[in-house]
C-alpha atoms as a PDB file:
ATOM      1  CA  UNK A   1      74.809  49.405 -14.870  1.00  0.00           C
ATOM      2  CA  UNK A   2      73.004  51.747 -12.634  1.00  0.00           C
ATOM      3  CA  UNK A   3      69.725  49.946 -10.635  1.00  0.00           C
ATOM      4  CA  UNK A   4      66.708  51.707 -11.486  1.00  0.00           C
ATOM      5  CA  UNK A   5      64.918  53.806  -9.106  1.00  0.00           C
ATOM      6  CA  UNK A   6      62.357  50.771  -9.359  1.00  0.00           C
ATOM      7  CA  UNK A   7      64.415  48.071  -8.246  1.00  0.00           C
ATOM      8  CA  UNK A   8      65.832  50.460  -5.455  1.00  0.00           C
ATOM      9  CA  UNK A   9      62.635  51.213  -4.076  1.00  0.00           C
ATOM     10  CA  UNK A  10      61.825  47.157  -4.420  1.00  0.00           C
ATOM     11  CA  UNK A  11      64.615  46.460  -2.143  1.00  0.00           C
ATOM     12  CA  UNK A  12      63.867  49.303   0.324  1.00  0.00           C
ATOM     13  CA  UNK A  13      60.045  47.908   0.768  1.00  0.00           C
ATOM     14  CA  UNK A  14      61.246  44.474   1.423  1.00  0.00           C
ATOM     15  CA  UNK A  15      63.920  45.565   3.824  1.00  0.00           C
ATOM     16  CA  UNK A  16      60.814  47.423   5.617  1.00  0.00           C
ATOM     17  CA  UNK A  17      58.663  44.690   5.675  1.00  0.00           C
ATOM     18  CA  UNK A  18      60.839  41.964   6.839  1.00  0.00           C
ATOM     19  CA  UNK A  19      62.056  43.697   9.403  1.00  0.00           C
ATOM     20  CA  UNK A  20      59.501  45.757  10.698  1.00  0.00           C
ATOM     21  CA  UNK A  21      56.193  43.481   9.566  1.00  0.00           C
ATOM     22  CA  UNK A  22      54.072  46.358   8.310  1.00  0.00           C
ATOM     23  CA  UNK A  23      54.037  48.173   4.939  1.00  0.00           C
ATOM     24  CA  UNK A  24      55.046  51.520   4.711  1.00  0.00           C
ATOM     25  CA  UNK A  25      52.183  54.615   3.582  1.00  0.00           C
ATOM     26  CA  UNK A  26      50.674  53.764   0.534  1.00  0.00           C
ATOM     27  CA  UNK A  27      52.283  54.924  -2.697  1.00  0.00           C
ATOM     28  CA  UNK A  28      51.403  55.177  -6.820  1.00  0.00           C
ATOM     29  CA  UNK A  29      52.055  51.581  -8.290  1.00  0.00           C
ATOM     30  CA  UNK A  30      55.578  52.185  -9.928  1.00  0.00           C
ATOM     31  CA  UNK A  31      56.243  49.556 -13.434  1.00  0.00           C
ATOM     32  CA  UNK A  32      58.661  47.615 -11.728  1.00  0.00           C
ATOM     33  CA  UNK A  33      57.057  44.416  -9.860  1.00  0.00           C
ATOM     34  CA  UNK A  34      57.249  45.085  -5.679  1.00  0.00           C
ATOM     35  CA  UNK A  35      56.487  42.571  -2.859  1.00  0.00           C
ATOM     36  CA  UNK A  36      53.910  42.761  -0.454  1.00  0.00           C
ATOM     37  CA  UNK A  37      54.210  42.557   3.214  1.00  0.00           C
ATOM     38  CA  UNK A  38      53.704  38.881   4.686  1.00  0.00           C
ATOM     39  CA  UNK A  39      52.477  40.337   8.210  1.00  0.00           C
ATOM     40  CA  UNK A  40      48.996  40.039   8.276  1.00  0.00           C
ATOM     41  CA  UNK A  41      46.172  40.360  10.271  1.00  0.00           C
ATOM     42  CA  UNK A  42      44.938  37.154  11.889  1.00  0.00           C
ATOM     43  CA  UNK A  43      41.844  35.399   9.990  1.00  0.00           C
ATOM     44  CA  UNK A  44      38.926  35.865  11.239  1.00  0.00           C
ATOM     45  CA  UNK A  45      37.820  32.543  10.422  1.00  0.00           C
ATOM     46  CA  UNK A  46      39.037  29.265  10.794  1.00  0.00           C
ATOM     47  CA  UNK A  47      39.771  27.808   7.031  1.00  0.00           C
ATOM     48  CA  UNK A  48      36.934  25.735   6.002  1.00  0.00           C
ATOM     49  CA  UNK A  49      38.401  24.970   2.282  1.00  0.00           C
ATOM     50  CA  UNK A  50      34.441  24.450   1.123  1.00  0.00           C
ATOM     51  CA  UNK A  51      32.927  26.935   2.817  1.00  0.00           C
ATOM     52  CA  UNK A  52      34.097  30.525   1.352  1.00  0.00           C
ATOM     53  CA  UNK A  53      34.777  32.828   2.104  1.00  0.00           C
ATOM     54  CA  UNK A  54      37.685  33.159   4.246  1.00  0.00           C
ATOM     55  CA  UNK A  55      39.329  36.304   2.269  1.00  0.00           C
ATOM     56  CA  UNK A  56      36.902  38.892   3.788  1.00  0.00           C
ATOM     57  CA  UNK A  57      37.041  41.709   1.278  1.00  0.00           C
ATOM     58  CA  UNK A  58      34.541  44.226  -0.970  1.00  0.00           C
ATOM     59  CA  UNK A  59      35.863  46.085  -3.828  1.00  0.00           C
ATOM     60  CA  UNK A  60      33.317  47.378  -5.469  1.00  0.00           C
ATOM     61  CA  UNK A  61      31.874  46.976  -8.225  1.00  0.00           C
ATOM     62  CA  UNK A  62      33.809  43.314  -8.883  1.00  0.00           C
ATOM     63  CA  UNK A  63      34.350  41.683  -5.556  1.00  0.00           C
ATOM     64  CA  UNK A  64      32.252  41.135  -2.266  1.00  0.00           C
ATOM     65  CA  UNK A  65      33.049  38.450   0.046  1.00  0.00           C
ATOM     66  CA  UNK A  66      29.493  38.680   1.348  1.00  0.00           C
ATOM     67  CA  UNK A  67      27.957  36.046  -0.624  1.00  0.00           C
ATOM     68  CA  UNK A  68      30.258  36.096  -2.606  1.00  0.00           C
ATOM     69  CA  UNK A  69      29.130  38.576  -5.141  1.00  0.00           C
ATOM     70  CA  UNK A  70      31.437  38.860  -8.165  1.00  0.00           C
ATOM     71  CA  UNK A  71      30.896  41.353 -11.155  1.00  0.00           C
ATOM     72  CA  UNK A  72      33.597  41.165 -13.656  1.00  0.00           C
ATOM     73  CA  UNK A  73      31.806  40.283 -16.558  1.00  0.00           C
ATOM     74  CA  UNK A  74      32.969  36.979 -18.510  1.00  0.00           C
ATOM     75  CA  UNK A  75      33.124  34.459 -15.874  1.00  0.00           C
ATOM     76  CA  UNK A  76      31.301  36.439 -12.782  1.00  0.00           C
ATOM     77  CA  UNK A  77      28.531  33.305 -12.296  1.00  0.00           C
ATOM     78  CA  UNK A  78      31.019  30.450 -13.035  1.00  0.00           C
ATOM     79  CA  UNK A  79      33.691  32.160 -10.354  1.00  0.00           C
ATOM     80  CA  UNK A  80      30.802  31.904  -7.775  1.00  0.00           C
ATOM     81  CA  UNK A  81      31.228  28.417  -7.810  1.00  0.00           C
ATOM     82  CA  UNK A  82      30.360  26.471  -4.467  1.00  0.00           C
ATOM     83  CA  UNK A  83      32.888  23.995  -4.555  1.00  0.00           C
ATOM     84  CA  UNK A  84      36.512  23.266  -5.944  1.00  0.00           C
ATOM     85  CA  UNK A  85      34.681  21.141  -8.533  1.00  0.00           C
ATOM     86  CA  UNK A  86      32.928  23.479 -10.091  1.00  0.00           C
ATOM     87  CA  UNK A  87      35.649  26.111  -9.864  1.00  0.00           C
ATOM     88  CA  UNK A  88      37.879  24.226 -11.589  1.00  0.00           C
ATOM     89  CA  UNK A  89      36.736  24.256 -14.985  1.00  0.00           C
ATOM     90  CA  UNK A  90      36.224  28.193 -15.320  1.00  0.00           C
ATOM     91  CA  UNK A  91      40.076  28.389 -14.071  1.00  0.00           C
ATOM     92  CA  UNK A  92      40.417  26.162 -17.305  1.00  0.00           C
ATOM     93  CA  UNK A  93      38.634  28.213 -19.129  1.00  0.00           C
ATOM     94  CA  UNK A  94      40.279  31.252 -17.911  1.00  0.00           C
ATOM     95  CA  UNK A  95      43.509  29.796 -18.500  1.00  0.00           C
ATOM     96  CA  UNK A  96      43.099  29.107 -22.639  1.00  0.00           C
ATOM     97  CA  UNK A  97      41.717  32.695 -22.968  1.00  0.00           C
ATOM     98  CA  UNK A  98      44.307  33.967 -20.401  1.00  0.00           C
ATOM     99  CA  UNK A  99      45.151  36.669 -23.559  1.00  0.00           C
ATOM    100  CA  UNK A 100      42.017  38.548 -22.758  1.00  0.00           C
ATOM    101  CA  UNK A 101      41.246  37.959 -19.634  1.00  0.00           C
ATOM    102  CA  UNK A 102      41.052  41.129 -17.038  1.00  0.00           C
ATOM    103  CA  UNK A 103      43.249  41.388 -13.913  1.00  0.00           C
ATOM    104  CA  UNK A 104      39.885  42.066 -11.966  1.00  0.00           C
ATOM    105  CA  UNK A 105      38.570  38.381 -13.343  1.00  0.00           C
ATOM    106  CA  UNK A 106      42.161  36.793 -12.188  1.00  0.00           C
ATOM    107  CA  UNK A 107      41.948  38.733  -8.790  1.00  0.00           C
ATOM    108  CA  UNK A 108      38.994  37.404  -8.170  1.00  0.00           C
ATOM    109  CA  UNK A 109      40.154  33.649  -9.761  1.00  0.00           C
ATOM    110  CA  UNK A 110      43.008  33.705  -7.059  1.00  0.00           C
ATOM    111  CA  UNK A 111      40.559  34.418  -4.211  1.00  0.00           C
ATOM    112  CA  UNK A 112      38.194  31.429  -5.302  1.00  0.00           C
ATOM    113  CA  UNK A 113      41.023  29.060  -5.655  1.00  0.00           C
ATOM    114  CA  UNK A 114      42.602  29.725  -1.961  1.00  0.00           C
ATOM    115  CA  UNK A 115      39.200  29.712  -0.577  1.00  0.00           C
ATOM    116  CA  UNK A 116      39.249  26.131  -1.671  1.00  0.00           C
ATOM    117  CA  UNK A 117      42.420  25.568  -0.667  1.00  0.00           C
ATOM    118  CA  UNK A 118      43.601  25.123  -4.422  1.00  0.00           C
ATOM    119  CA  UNK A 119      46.260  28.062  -2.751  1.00  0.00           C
ATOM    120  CA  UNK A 120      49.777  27.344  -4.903  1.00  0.00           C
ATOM    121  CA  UNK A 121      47.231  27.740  -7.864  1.00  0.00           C
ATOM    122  CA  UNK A 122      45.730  31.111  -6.311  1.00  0.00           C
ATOM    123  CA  UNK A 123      49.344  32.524  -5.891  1.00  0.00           C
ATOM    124  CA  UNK A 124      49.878  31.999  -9.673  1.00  0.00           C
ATOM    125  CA  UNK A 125      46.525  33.991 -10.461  1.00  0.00           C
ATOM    126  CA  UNK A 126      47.505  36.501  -8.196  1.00  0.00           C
ATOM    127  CA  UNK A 127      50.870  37.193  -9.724  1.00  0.00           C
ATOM    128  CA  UNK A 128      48.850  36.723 -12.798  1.00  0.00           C
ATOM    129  CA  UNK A 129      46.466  39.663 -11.890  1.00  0.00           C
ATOM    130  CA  UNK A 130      49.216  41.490 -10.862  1.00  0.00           C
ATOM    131  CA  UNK A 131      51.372  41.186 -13.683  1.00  0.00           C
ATOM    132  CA  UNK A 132      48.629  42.597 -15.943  1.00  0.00           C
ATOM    133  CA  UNK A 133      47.613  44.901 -13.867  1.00  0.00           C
ATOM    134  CA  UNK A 134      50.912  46.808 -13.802  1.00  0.00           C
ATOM    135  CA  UNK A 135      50.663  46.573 -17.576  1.00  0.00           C
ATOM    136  CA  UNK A 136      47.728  48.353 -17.496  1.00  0.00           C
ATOM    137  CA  UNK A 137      49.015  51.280 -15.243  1.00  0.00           C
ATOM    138  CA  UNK A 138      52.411  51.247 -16.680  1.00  0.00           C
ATOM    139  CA  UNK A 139      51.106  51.684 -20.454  1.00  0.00           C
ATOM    140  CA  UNK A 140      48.060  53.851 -19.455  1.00  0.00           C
ATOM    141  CA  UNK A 141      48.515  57.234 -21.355  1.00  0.00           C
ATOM    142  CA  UNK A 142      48.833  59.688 -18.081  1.00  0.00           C
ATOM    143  CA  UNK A 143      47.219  62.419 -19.905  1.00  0.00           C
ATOM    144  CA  UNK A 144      43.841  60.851 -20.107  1.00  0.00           C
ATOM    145  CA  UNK A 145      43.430  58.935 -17.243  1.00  0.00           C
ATOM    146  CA  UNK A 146      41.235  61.612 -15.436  1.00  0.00           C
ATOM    147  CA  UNK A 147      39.439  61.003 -12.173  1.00  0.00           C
ATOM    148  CA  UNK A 148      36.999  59.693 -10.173  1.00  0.00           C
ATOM    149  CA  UNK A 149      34.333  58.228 -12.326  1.00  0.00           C
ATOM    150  CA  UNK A 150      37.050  57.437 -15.600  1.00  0.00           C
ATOM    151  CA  UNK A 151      37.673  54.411 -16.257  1.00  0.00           C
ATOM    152  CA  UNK A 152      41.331  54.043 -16.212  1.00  0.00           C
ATOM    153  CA  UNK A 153      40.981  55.770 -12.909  1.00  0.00           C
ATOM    154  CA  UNK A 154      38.530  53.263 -11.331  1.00  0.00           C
ATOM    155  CA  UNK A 155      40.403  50.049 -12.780  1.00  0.00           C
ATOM    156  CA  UNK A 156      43.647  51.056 -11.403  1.00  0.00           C
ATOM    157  CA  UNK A 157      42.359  52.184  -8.210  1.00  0.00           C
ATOM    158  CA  UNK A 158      40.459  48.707  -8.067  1.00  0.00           C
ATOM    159  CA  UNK A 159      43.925  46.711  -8.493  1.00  0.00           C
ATOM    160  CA  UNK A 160      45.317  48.806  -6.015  1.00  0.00           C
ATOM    161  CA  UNK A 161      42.987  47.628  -3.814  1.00  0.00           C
ATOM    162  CA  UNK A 162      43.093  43.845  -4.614  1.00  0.00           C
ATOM    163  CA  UNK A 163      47.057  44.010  -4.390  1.00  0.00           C
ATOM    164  CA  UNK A 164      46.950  46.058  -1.044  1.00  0.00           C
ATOM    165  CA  UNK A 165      43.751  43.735   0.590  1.00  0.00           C
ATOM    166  CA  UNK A 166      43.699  40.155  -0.790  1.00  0.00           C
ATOM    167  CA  UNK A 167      47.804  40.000  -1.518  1.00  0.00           C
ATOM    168  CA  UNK A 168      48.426  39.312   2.375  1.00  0.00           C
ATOM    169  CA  UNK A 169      46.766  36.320   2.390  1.00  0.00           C
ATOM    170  CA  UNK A 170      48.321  35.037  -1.029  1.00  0.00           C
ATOM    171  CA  UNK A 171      51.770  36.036   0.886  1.00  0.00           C
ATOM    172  CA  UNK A 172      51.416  34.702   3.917  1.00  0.00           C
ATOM    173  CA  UNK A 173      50.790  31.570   2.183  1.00  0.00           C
ATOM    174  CA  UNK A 174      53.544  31.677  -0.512  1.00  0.00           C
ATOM    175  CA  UNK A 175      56.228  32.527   1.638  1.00  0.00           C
ATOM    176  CA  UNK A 176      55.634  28.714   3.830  1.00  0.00           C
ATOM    177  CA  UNK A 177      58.237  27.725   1.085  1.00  0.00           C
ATOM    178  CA  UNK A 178      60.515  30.232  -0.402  1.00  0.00           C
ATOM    179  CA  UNK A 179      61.441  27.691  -3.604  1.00  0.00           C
ATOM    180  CA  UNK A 180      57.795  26.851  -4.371  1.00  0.00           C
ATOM    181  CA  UNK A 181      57.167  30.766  -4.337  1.00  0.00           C
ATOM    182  CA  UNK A 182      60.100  31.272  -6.522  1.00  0.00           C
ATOM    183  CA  UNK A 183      58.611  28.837  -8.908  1.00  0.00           C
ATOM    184  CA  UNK A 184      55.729  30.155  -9.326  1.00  0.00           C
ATOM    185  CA  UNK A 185      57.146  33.974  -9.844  1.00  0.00           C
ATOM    186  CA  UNK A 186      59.294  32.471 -12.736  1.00  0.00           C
ATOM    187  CA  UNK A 187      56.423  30.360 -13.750  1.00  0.00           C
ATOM    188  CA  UNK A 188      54.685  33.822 -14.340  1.00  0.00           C
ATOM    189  CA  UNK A 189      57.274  35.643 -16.123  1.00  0.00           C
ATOM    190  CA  UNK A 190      57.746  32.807 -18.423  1.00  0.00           C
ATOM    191  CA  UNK A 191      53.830  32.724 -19.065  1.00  0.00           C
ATOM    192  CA  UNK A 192      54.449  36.491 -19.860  1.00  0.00           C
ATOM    193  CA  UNK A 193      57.318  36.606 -22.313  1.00  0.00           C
ATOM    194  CA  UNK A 194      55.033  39.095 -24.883  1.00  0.00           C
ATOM    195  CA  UNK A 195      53.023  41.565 -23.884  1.00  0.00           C
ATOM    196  CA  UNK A 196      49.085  40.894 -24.784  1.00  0.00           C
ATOM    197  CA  UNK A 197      46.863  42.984 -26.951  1.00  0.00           C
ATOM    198  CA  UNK A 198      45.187  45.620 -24.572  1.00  0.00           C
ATOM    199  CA  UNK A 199      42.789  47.643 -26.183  1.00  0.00           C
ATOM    200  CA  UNK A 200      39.962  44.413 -26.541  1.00  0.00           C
ATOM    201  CA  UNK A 201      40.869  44.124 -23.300  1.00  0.00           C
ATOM    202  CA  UNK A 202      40.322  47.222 -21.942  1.00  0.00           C
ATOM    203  CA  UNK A 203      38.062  49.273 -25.301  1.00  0.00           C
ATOM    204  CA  UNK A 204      37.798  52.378 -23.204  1.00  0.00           C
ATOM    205  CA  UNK A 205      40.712  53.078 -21.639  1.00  0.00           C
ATOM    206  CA  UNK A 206      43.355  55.022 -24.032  1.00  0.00           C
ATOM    207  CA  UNK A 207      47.295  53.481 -23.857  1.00  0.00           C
ATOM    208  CA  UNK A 208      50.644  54.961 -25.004  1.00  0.00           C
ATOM    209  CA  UNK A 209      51.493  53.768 -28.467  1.00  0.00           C
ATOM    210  CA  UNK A 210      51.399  49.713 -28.446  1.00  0.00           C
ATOM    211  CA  UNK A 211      55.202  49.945 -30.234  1.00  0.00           C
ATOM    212  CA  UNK A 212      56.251  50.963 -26.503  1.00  0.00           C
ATOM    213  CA  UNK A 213      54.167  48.124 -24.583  1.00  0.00           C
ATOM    214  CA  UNK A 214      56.441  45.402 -25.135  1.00  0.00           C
ATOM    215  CA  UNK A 215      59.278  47.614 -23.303  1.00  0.00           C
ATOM    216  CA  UNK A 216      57.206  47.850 -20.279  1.00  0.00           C
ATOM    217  CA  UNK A 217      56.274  44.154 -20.571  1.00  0.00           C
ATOM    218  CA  UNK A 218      60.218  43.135 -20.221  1.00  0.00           C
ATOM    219  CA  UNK A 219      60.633  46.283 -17.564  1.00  0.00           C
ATOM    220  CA  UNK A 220      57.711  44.566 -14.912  1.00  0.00           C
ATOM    221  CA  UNK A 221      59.560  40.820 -15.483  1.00  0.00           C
ATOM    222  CA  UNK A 222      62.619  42.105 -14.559  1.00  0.00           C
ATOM    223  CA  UNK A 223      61.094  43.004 -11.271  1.00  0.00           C
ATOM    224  CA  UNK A 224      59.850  40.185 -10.661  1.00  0.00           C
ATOM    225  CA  UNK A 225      63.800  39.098 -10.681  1.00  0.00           C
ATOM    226  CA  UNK A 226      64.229  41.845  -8.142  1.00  0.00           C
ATOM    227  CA  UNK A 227      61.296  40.079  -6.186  1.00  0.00           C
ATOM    228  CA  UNK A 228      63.125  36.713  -6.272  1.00  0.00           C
ATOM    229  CA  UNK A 229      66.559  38.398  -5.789  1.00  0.00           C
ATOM    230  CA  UNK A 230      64.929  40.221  -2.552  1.00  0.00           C
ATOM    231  CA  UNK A 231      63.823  36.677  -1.439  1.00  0.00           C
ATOM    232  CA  UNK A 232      66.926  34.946  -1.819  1.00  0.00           C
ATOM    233  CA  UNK A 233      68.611  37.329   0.331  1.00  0.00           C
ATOM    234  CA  UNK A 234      66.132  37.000   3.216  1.00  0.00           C
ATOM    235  CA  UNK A 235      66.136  33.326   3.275  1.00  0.00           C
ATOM    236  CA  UNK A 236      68.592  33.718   6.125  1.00  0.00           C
ATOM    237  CA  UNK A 237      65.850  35.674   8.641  1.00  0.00           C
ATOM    238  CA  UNK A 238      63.003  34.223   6.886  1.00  0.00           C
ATOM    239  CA  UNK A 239      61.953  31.872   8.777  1.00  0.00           C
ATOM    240  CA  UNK A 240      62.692  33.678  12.379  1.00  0.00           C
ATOM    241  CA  UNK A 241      60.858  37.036  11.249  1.00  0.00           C
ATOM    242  CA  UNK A 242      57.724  34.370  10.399  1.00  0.00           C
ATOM    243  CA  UNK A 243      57.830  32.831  13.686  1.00  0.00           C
ATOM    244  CA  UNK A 244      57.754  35.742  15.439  1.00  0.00           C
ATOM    245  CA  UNK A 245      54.780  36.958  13.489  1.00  0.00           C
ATOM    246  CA  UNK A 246      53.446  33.636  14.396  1.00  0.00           C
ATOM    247  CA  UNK A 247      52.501  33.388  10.180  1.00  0.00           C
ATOM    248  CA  UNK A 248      53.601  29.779   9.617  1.00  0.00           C
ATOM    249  CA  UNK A 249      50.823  28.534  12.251  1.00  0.00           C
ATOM    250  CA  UNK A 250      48.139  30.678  10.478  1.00  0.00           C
ATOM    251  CA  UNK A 251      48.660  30.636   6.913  1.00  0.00           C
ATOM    252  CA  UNK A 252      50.674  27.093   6.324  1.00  0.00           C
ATOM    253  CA  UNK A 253      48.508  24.481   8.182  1.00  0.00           C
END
């Protein structure tokens, strides 16, 4: 069987990234599930797991670091949370209504939980996020998407932008141990077997036909298998290309 154009341009990105450290020029988010680039800028704090935030980012309207301010409806306040203690219980929430929950509110869920140092839980909600959120784009009907100011425009440009600003942190961290980071990829697809129901949980947005949801569903787990393929391959350079990067020492202390 032929290899998709997907899962080609999977294994081109990774290639780039591990070898070069930087991402190539942004590009549309294909269906097919693609890695992010572990280099990373240095922090430009020093990790104080009670003291967010470290993950200095503002996408507006759901996401400031700068207090933090978080607008993404059902569980903005309780994500505000100033402590892991308090956090905790709106991830349990989250996690019982996961079915309707938004990629912006498990963006934002991942953030909290590394900034408390809760971070193999934040790489779950972050694969999480961006498993639904490639639902979203993948089963988005293209002729009514429109532009700036649409809906369906704004959300996907606003996962673009979690994926592309917060998802070098949640790298950096996952790849200190290649199996746990497996894990939790599989742990994902397995927690995504059936596509949800996304018209409560997007009511303005308008979708291809639901019968061809499920399709797309199966099409973004089996790039996640790419994604896990990709890292088995690298474990050979992995840890030199880290070391040189110097990532270990910032993001696995």
């Amino acid at each position: 069987m032929k290899k998709s154009i997907g899962s080609i341009f999977l294994a081109v990105v990774f290639l780039i990234v591990l070898l070069s450290g930087c991402a190539p020029a942004p590009t549309p988010i294909p269906p097919t599930f693609t890695p992010l680039p572990t280099k990373t800028p240095l922090p430009t704090k020093t990790p104080i797991p009670d003291k967010p935030p470290e993950i200095q980012i503002y996408i507006s309207p759901f996401y400031d670091s700068d207090g933090p301010k978080i607008d993404v409806g059902n569980y903005s306040k309780e994500l505000s949370a100033s402590n892991i203690d308090e956090l905790l219980p709106v991830i349990k929430k989250m996690m019982e209504n996961k079915a309707s929950v938004t990629p912006e509110q498990m963006f934002v869920a991942a953030i909290r939980l590394y900034e408390y140092n809760a971070k193999d839980e934040a790489v779950y909600w972050f694969y999480e996020a961006q498993f639904r959120a490639r639902l979203f784009s993948a089963a988005l009907d293209k002729d009514k998407i429109g532009g700036i100011g649409s809906k369906a425009f704004e959300l996907d440009s606003a996962y673009g932008a979690f994926h592309e600003l917060a998802g070098p942190y949640l790298n950096g961290y996952a790849g200190c141990d290649l199996d746990n980071w497996i894990r939790i990829i599989h742990n994902v697809q397995n927690d995504n077997k059936t596509a949800p129901d996304l018209s409560p949980i997007f009511p303005d947005v308008s979708f291809i036909p639901r019968d061809g949801w499920q399709a797309l569903n199966d099409e973004i787990s089996s790039g996640m298998n790419q994604l896990v393929d990709s890292i088995e391959q690298a474990r050979s350079t992995w840890k030199q290309q880290r070391a040189a990067n110097n990532l270990d020492e910032i993001y696995c202390k």
